[in-house]
PDB file of N, CA and C in Angstrom:
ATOM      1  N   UNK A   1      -2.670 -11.487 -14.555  1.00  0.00           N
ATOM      2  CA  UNK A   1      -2.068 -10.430 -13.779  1.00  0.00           C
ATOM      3  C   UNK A   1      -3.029  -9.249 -13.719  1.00  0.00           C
ATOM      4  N   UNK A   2      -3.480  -8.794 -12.462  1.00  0.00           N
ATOM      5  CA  UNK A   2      -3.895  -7.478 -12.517  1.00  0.00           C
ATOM      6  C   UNK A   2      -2.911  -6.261 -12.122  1.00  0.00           C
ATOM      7  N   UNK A   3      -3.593  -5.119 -12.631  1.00  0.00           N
ATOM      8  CA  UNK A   3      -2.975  -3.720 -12.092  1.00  0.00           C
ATOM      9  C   UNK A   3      -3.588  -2.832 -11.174  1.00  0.00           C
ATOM     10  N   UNK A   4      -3.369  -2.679 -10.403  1.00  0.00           N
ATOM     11  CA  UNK A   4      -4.157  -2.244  -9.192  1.00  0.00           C
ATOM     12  C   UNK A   4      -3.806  -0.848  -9.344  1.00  0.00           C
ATOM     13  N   UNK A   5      -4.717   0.421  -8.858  1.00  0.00           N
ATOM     14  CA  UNK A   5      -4.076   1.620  -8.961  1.00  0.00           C
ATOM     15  C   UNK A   5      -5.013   1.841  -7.369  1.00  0.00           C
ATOM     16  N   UNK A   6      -4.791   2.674  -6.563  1.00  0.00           N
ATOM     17  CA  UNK A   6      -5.351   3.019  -5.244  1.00  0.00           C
ATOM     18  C   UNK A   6      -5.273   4.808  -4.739  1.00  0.00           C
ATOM     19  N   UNK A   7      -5.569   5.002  -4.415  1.00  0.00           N
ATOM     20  CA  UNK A   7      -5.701   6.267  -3.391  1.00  0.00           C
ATOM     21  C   UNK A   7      -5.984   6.008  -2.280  1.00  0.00           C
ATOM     22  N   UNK A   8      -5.000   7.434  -1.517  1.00  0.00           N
ATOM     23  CA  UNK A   8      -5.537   7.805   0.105  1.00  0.00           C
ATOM     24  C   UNK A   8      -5.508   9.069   0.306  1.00  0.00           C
ATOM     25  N   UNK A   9      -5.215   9.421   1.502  1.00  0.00           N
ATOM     26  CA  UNK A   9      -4.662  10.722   1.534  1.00  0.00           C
ATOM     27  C   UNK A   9      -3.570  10.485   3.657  1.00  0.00           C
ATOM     28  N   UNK A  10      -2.645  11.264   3.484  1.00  0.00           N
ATOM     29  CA  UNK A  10      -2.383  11.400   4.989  1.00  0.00           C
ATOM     30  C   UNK A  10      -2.681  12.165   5.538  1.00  0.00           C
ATOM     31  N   UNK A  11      -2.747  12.302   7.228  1.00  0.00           N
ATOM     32  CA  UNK A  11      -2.842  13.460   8.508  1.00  0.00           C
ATOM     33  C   UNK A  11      -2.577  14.662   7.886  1.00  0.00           C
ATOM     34  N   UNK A  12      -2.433  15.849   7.942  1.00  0.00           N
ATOM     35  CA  UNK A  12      -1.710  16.588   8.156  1.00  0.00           C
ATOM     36  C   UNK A  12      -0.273  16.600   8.765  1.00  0.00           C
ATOM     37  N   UNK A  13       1.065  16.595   8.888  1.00  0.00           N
ATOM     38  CA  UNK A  13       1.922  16.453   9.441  1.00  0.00           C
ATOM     39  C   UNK A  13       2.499  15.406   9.481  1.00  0.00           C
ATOM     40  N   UNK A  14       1.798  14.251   9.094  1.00  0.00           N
ATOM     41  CA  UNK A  14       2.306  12.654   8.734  1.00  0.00           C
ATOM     42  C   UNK A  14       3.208  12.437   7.375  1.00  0.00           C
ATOM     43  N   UNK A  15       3.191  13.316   6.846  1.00  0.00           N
ATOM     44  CA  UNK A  15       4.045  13.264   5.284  1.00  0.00           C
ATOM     45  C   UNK A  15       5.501  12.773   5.601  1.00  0.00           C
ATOM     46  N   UNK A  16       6.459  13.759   6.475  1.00  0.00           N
ATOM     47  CA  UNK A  16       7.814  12.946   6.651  1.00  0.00           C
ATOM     48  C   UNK A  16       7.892  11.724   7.233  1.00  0.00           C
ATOM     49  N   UNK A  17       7.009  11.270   7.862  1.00  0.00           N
ATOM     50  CA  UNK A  17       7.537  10.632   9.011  1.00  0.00           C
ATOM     51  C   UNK A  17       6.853   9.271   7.550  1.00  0.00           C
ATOM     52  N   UNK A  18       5.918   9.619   7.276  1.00  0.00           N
ATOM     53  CA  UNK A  18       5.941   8.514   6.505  1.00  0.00           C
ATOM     54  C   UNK A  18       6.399   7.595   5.094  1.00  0.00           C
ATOM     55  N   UNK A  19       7.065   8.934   5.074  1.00  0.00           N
ATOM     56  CA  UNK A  19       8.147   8.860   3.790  1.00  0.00           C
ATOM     57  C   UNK A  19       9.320   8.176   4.573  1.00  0.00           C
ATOM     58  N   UNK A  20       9.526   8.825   5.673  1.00  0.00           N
ATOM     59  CA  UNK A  20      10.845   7.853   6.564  1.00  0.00           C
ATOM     60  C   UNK A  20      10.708   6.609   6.326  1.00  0.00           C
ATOM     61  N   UNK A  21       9.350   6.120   6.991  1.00  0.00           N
ATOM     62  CA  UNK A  21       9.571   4.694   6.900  1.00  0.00           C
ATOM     63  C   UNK A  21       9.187   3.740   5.550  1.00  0.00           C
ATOM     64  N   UNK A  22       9.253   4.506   4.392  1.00  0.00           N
ATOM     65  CA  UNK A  22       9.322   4.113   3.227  1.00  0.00           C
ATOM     66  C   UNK A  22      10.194   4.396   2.360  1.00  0.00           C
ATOM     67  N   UNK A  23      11.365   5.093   3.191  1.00  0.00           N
ATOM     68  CA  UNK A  23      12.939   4.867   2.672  1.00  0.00           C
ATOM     69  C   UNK A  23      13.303   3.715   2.704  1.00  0.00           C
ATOM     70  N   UNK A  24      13.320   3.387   3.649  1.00  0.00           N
ATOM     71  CA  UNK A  24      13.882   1.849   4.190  1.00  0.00           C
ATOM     72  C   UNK A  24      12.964   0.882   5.116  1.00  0.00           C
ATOM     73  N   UNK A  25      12.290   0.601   4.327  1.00  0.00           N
ATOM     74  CA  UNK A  25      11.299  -0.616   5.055  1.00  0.00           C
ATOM     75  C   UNK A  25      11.871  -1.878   4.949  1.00  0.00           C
ATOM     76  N   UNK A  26      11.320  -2.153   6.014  1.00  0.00           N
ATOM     77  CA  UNK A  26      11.989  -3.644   6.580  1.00  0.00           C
ATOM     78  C   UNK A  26      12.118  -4.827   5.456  1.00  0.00           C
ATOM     79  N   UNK A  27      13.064  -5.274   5.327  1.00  0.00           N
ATOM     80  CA  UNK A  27      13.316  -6.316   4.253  1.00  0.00           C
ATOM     81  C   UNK A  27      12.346  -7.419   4.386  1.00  0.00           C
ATOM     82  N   UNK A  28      11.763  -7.787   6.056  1.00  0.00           N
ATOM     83  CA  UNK A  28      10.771  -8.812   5.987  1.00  0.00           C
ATOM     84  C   UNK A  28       9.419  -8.229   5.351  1.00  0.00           C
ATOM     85  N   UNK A  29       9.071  -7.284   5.380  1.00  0.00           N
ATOM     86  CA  UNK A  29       7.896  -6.627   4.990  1.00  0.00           C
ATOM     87  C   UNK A  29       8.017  -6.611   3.196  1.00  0.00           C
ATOM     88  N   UNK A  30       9.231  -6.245   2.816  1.00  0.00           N
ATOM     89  CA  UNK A  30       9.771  -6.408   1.111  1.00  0.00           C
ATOM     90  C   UNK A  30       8.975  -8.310   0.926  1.00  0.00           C
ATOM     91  N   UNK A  31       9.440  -8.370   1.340  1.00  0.00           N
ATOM     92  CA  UNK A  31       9.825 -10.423   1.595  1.00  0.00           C
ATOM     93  C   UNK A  31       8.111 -10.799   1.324  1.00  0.00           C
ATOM     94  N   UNK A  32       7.471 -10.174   2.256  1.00  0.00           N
ATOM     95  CA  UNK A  32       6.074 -11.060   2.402  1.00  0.00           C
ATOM     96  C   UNK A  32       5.527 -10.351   1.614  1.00  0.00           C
ATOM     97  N   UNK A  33       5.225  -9.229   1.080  1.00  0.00           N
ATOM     98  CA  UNK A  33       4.737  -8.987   0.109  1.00  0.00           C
ATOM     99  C   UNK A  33       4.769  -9.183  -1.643  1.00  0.00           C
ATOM    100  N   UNK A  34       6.137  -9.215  -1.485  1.00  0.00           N
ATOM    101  CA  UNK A  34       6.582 -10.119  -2.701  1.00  0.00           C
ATOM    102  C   UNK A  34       6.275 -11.774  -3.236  1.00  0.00           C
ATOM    103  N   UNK A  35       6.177 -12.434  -1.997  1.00  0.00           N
ATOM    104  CA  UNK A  35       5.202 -13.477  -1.515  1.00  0.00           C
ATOM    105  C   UNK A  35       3.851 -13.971  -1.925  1.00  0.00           C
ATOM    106  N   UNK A  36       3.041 -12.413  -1.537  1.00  0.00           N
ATOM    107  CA  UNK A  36       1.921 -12.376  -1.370  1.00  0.00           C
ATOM    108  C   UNK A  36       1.979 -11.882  -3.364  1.00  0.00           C
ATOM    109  N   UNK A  37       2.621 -12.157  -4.272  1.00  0.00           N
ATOM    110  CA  UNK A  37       2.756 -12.078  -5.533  1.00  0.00           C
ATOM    111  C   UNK A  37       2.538 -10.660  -6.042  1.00  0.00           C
ATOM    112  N   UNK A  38       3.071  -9.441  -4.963  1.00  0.00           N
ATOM    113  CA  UNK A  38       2.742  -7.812  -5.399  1.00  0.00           C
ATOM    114  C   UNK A  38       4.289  -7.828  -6.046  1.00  0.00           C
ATOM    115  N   UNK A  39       4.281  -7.624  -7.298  1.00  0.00           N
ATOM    116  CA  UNK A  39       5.344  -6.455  -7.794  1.00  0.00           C
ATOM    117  C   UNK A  39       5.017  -5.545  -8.939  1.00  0.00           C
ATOM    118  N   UNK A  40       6.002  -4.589  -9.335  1.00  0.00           N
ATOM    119  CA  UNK A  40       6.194  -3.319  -9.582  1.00  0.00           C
ATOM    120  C   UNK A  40       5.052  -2.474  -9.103  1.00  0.00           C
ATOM    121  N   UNK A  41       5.387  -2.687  -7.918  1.00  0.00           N
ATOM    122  CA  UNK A  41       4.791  -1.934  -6.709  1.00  0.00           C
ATOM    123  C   UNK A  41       4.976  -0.063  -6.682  1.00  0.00           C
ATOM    124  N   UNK A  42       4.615   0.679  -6.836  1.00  0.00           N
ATOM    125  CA  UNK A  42       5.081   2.239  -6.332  1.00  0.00           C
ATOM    126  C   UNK A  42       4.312   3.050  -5.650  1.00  0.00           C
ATOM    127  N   UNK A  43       4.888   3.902  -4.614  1.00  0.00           N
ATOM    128  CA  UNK A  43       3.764   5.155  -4.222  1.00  0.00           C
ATOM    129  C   UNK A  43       4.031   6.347  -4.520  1.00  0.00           C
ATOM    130  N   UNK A  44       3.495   6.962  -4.933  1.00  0.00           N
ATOM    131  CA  UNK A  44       3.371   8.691  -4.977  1.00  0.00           C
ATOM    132  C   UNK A  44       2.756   9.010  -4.392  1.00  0.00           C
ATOM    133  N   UNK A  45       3.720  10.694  -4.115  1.00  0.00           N
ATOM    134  CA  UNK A  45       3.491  11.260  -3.172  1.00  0.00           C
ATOM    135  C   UNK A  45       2.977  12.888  -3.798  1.00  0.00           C
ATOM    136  N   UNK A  46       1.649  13.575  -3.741  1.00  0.00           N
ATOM    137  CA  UNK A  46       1.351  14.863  -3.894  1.00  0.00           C
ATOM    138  C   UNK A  46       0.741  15.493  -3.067  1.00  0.00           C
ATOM    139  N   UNK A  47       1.368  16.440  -2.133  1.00  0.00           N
ATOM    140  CA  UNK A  47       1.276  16.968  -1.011  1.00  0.00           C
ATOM    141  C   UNK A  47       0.570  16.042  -0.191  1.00  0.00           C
ATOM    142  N   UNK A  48      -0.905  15.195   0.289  1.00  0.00           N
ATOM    143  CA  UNK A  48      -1.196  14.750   1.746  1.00  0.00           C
ATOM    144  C   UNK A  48      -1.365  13.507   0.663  1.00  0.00           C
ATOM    145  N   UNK A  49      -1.847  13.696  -0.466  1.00  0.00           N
ATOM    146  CA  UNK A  49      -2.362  12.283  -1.327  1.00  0.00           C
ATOM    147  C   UNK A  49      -1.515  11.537  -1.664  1.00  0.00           C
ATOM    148  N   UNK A  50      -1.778  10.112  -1.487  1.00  0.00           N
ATOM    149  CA  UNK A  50      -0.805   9.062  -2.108  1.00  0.00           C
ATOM    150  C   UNK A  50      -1.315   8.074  -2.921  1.00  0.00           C
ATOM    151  N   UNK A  51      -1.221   7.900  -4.006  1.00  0.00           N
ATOM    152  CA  UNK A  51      -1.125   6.895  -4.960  1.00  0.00           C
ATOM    153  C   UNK A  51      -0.375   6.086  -5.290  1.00  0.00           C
ATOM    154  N   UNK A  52      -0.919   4.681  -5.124  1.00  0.00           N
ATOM    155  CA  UNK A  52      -0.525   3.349  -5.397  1.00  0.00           C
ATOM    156  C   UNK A  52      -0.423   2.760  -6.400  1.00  0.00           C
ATOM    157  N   UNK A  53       0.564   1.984  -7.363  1.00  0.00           N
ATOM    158  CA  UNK A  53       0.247   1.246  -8.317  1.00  0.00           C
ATOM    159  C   UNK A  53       1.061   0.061  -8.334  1.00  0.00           C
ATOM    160  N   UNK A  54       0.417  -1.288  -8.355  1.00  0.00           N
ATOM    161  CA  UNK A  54       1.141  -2.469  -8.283  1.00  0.00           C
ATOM    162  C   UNK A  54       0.375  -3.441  -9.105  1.00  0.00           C
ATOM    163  N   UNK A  55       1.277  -4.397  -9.206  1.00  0.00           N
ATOM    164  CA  UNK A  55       0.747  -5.270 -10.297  1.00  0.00           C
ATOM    165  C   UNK A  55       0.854  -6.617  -9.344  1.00  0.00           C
ATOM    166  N   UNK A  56      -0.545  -7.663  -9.394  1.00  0.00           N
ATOM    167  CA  UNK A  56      -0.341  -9.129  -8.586  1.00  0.00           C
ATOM    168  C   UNK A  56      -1.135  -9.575  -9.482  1.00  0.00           C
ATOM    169  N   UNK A  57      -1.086 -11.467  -8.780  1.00  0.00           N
ATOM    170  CA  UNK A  57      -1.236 -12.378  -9.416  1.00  0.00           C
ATOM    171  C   UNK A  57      -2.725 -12.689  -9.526  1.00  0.00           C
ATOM    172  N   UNK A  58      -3.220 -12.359  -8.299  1.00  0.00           N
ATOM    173  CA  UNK A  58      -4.693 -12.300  -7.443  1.00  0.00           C
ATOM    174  C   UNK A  58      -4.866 -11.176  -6.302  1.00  0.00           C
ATOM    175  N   UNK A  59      -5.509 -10.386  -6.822  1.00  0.00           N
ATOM    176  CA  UNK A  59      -5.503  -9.142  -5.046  1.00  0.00           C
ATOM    177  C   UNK A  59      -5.930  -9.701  -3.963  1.00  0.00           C
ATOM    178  N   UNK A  60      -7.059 -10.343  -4.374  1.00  0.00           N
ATOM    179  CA  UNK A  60      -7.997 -10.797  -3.290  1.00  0.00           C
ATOM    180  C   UNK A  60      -7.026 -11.934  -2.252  1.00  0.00           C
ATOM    181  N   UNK A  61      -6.433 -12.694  -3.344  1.00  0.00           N
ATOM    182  CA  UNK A  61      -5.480 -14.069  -2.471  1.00  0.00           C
ATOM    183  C   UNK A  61      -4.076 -13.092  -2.076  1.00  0.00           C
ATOM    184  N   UNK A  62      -3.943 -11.878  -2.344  1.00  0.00           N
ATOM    185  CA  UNK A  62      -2.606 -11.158  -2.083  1.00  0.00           C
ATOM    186  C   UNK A  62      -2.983 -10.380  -0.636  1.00  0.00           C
ATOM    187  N   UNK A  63      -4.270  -9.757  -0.575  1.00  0.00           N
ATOM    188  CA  UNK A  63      -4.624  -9.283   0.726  1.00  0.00           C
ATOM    189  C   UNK A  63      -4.823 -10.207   1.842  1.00  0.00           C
ATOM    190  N   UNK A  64      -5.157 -11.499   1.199  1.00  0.00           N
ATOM    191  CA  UNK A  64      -5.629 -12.254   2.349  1.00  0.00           C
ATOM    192  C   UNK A  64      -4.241 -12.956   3.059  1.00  0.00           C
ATOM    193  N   UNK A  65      -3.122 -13.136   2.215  1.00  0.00           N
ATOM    194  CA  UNK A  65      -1.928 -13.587   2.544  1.00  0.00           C
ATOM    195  C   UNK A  65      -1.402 -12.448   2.863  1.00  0.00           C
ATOM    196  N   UNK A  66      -1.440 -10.812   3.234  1.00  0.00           N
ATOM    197  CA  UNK A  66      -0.997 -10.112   3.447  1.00  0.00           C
ATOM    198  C   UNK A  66      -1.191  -9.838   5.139  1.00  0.00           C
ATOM    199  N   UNK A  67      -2.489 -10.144   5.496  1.00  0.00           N
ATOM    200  CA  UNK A  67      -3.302  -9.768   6.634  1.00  0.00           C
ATOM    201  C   UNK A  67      -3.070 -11.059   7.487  1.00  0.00           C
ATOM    202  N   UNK A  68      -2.812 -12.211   6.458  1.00  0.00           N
ATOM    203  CA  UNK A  68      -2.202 -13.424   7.496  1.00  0.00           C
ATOM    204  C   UNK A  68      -1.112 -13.452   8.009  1.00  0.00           C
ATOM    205  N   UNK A  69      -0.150 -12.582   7.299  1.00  0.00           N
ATOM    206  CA  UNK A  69       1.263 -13.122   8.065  1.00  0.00           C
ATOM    207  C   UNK A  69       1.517 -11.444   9.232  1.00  0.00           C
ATOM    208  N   UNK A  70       1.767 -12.480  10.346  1.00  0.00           N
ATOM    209  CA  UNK A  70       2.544 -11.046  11.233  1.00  0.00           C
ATOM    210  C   UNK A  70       3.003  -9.847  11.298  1.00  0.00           C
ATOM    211  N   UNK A  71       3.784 -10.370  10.055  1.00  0.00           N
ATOM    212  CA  UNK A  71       4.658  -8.791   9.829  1.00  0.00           C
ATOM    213  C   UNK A  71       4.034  -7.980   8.896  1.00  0.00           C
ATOM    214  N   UNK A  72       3.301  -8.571   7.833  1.00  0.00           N
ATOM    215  CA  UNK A  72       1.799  -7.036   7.333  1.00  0.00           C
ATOM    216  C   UNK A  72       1.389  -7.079   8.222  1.00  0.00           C
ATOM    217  N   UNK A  73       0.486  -7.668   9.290  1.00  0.00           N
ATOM    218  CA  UNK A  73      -0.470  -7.134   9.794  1.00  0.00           C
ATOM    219  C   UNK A  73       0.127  -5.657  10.724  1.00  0.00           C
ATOM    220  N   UNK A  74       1.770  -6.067  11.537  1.00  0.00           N
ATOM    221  CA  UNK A  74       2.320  -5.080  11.962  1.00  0.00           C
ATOM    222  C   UNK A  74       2.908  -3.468  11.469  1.00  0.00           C
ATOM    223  N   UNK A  75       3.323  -4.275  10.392  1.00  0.00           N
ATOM    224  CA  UNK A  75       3.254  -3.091   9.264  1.00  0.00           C
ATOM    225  C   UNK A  75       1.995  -1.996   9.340  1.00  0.00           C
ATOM    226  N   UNK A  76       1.207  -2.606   8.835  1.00  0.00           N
ATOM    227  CA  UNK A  76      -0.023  -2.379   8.494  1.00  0.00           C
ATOM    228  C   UNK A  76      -0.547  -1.092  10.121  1.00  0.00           C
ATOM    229  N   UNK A  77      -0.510  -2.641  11.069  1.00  0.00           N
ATOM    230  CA  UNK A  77      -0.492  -1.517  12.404  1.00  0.00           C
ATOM    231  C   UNK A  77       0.376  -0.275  12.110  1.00  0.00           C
ATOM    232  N   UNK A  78       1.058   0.024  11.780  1.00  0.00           N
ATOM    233  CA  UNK A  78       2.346   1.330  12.310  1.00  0.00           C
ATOM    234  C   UNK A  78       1.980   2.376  10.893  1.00  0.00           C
ATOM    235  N   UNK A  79       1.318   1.751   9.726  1.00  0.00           N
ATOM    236  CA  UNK A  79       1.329   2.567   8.850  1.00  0.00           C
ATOM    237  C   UNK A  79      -0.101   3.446   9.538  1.00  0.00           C
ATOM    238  N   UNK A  80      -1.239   2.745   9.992  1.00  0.00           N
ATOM    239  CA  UNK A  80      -2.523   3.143  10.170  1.00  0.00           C
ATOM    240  C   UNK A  80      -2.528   4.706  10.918  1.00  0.00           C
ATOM    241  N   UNK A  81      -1.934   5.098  11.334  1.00  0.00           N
ATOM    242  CA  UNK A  81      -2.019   6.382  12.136  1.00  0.00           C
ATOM    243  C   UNK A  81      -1.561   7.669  11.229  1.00  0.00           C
ATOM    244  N   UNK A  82      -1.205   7.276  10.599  1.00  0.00           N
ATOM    245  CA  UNK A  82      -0.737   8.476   9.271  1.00  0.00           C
ATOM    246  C   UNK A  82      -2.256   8.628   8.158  1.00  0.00           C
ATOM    247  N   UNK A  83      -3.121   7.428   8.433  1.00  0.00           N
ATOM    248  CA  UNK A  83      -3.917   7.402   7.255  1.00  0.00           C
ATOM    249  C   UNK A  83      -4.819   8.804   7.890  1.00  0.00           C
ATOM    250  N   UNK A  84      -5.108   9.732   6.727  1.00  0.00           N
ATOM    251  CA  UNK A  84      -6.703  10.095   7.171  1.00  0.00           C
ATOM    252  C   UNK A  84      -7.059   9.599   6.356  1.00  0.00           C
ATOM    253  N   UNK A  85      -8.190   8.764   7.045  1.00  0.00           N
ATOM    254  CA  UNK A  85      -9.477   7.720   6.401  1.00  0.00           C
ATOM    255  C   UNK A  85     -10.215   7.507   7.015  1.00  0.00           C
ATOM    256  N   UNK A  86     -11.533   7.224   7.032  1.00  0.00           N
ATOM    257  CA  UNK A  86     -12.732   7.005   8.020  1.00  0.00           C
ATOM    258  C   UNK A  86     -12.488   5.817   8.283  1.00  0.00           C
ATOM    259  N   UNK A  87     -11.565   4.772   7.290  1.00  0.00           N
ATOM    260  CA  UNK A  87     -11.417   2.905   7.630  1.00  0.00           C
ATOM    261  C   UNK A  87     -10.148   2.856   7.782  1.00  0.00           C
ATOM    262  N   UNK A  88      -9.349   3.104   8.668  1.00  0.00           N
ATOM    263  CA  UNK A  88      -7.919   2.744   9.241  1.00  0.00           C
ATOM    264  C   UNK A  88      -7.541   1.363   8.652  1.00  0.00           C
ATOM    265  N   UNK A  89      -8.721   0.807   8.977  1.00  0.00           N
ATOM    266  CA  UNK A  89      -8.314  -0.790   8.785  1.00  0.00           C
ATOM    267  C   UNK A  89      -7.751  -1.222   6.797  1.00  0.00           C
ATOM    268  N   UNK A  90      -8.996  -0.194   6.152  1.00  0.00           N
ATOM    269  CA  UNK A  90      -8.603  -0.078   4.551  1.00  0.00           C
ATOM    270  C   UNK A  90      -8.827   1.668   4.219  1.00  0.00           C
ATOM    271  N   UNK A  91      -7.720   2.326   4.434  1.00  0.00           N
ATOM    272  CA  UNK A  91      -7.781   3.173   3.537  1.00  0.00           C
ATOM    273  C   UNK A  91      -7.565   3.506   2.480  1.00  0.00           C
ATOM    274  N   UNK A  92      -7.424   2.631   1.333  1.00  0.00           N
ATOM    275  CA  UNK A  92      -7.160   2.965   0.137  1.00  0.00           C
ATOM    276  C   UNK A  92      -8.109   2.536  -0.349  1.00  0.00           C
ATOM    277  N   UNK A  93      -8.768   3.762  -1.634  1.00  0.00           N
ATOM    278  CA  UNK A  93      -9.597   3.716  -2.112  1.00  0.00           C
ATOM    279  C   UNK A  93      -9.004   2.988  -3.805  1.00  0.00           C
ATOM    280  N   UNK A  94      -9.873   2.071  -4.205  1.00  0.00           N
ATOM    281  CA  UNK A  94      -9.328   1.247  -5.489  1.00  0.00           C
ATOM    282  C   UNK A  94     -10.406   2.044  -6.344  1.00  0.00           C
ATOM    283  N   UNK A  95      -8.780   2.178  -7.532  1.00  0.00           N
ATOM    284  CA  UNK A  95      -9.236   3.276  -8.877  1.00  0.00           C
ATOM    285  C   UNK A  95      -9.872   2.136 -10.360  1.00  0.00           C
ATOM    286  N   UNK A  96     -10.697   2.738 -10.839  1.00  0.00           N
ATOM    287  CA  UNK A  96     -10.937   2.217 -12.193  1.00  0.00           C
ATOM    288  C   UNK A  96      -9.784   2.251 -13.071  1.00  0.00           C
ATOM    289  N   UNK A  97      -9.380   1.367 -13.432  1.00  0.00           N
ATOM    290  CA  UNK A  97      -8.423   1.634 -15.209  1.00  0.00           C
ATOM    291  C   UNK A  97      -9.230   1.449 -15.924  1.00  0.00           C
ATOM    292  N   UNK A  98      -9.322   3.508 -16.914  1.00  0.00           N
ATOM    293  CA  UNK A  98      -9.841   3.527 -17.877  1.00  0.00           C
ATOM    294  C   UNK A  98      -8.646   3.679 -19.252  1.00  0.00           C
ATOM    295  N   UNK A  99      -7.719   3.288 -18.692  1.00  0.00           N
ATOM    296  CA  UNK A  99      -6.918   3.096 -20.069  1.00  0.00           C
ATOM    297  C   UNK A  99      -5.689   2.487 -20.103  1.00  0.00           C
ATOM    298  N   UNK A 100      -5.102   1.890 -20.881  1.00  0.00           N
ATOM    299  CA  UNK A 100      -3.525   0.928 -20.531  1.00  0.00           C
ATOM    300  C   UNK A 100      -3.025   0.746 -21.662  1.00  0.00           C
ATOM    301  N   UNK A 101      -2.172   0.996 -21.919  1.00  0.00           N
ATOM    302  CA  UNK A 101      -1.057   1.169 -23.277  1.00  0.00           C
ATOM    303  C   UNK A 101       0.217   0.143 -23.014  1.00  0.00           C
ATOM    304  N   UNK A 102       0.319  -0.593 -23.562  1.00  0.00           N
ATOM    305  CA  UNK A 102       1.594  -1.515 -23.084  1.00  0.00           C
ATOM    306  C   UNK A 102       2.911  -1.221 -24.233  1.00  0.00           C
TER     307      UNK A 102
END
């Protein structure tokens, strides 16, 4: 199992709208990612920055089954316009773990 930790940051002005659609995201999008073997998944939110932390089985076989099925890739489409990032396509930057306490 790895632990993935990530950064981004959003637009300016993209903060609600993208918290909206991470009230209630689509149960198929829950579905394939859970799939794709991501859980205890979370994001935080500090003012434009967001941090990721999830735990999978394989990232590499979790992105690639993520980007295969339809509904990430659509996802994925609708999240991209909130990112500021120079790579729309990957804006999250992957963090070192320098420490883990279980």
């Amino acid at each position: 199992m790895q632990r993935i930790g990530r950064l981004t940051r959003l637009k300016p002005g993209a903060v609600e709208e993208y918290r909206r659609w991470h009230q209630q995201p689509w149960q198929e999008i829950l579905d394939v990612t859970r799939r794709a073997g991501i859980h205890n998944y979370s994001i935080y939110l500090h003012g434009n920055e967001l941090f990721s932390y999830l735990e999978v089985d394989d990232w590499q076989e979790a992105v690639r089954m993520l980007n295969a099925e339809p509904m990430g890739a659509k996802w994925q489409e609708l999240m991209a316009p909130f990112m500021d990032a120079a790579d729309a396509e990957a804006p999250w930057a992957m963090l070192e773990e320098v420490f883990h306490l279980d």
